[in-house]
N, C-alpha and C. Protein backbone atom coordinates (compact mmCIF):
# COMPACT_ATOMS: atom_id res chain seq x y z
N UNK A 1 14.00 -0.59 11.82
CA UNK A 1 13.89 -1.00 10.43
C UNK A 1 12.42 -1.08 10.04
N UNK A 2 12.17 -0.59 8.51
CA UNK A 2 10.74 -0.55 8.21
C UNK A 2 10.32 -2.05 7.83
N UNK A 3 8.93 -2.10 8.05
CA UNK A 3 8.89 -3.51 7.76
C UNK A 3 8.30 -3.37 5.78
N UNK A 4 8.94 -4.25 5.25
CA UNK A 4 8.78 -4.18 3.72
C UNK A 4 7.22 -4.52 3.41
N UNK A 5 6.96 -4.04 2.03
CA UNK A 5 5.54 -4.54 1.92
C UNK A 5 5.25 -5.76 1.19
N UNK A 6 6.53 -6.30 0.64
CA UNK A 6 6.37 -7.64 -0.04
C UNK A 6 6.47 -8.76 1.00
N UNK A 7 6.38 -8.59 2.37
CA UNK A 7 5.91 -9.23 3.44
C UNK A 7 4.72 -9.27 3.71
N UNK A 8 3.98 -8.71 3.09
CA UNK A 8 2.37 -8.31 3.45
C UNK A 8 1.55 -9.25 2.07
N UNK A 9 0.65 -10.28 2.69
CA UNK A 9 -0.30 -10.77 1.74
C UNK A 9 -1.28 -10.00 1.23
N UNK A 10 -0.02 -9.83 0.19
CA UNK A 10 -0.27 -8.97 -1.07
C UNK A 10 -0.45 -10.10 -2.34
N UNK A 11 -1.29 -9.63 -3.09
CA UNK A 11 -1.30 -10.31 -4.31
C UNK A 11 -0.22 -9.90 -5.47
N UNK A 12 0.69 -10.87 -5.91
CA UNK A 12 2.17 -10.21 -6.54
C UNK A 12 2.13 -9.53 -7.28
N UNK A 13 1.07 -9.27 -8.21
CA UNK A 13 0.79 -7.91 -9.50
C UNK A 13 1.16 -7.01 -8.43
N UNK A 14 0.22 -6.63 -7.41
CA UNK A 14 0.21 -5.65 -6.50
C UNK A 14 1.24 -5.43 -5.88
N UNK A 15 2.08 -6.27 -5.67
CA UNK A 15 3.67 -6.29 -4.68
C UNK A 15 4.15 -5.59 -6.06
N UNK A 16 4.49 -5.95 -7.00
CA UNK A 16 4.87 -5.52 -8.31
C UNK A 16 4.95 -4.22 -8.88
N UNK A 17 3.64 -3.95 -8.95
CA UNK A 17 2.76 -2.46 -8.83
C UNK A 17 3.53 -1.56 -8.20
N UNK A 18 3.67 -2.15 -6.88
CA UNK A 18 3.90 -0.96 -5.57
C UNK A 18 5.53 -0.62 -5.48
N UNK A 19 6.14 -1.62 -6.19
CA UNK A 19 7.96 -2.13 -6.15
C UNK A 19 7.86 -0.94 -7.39
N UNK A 20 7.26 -0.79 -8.75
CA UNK A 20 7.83 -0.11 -9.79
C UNK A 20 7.79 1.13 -8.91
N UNK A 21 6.51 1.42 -8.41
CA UNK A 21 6.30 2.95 -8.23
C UNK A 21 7.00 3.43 -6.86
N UNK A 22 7.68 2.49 -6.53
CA UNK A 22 8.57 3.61 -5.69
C UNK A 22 8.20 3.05 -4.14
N UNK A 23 7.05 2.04 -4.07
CA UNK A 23 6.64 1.92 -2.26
C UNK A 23 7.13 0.07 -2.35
N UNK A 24 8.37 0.51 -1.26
CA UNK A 24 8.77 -0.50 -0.47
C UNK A 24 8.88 -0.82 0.61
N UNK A 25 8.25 -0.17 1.48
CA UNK A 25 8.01 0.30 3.01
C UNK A 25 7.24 0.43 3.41
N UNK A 26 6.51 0.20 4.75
CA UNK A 26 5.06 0.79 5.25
C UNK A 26 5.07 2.14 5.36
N UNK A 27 6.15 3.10 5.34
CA UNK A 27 6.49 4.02 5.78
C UNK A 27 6.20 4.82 4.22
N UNK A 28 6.44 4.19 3.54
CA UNK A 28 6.34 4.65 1.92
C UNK A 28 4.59 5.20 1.66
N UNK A 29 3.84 3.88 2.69
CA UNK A 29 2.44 4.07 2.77
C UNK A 29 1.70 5.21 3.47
N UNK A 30 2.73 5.44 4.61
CA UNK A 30 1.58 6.26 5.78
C UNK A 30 1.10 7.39 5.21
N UNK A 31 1.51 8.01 4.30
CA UNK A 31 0.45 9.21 3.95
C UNK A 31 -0.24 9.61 2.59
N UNK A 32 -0.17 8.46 2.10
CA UNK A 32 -1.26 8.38 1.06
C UNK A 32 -2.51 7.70 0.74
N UNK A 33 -2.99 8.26 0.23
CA UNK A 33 -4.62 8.22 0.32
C UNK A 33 -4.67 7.57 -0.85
N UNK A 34 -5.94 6.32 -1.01
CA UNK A 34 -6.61 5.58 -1.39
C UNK A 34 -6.29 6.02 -2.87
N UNK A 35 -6.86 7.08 -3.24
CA UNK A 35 -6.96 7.73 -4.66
C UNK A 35 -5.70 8.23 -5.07
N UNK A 36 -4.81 8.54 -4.24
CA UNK A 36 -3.38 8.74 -5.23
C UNK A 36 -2.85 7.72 -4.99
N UNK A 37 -2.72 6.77 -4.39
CA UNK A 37 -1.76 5.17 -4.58
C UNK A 37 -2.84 4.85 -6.14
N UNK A 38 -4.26 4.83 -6.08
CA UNK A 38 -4.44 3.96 -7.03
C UNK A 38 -4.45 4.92 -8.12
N UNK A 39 -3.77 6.16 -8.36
CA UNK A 39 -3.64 6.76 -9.91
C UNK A 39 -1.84 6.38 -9.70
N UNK A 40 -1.24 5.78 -8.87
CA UNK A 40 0.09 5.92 -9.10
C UNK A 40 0.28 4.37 -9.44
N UNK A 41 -0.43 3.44 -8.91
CA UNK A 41 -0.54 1.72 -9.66
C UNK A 41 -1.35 1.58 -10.46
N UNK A 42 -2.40 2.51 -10.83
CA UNK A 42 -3.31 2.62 -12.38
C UNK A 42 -3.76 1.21 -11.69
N UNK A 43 -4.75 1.58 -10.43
CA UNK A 43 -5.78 0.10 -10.00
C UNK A 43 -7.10 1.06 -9.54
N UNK A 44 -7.74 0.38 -9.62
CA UNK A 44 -9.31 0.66 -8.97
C UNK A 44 -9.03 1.20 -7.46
N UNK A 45 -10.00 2.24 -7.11
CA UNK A 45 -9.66 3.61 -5.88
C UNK A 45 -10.02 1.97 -4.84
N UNK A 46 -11.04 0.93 -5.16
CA UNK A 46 -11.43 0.18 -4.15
C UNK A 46 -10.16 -0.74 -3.50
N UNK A 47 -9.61 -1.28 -4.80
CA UNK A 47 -8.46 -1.83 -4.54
C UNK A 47 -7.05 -1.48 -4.08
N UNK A 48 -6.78 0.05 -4.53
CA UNK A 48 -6.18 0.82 -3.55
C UNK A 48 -6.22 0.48 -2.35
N UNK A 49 -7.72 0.92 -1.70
CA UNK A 49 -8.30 1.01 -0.59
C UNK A 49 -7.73 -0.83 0.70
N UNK A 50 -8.00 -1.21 -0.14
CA UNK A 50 -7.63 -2.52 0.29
C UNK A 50 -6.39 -2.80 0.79
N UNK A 51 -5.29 -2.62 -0.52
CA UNK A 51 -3.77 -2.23 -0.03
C UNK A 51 -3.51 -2.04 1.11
N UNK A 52 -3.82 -0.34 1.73
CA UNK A 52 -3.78 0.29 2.41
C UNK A 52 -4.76 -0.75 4.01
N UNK A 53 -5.72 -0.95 3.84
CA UNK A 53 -6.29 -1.57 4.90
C UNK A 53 -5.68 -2.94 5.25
N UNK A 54 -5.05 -3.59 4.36
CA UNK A 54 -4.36 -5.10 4.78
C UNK A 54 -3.03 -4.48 5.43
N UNK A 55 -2.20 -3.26 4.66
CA UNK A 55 -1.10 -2.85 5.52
C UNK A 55 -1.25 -2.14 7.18
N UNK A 56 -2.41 -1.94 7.07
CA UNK A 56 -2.74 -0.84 8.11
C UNK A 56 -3.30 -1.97 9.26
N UNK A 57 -4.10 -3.19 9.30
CA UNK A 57 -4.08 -4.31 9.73
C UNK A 57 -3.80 -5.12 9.83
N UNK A 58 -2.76 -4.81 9.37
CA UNK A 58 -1.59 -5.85 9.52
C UNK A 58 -0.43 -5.25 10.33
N UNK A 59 -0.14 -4.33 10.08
CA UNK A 59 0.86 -3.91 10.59
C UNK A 59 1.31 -2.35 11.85
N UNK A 60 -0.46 -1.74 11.80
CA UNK A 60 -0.74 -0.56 12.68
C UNK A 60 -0.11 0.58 12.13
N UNK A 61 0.72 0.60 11.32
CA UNK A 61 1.70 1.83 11.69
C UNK A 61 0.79 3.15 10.60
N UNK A 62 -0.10 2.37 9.76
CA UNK A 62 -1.23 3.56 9.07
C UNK A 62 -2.40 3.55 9.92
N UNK A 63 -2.63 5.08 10.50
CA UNK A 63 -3.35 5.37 11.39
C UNK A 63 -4.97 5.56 10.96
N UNK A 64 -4.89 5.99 9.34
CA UNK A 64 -6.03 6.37 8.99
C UNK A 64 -5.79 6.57 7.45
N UNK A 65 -6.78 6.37 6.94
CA UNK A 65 -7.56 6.68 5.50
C UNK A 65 -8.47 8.01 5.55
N UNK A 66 -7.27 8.43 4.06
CA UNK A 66 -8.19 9.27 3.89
C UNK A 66 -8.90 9.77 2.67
């Protein structure tokens, strides 16, 4: 079972964000990059970036940024 991302200290806009557009999974995460998560939650490429690094340290299963 995937682990969900509204388990992840996430800030809830951002749990929110990620629930409209379709990512409810870490698995939803592993292969997108910084700059298309943040044109698909309309957030800053930095804050993207962040997303991705709290899931990815938190949880290993994103190997890399790209």
């Amino acid at each position: 079972m995937q682990r969900e991302l509204s388990t992840f200290p996430l800030a809830p806009n951002y749990l929110h964000k990620l629930s409209s557009a379709g990512y409810i999974t870490v698995d939803d995460l592993k292969d997108v990059s910084p700059t298309e998560l943040s044109e698909d939650l309309r957030i800053d490429r930095e804050d993207a970036l962040k997303i991705i690094q709290t899931v990815r340290s938190s949880n290993g299963f994103i190997t890399s940024i790209k």
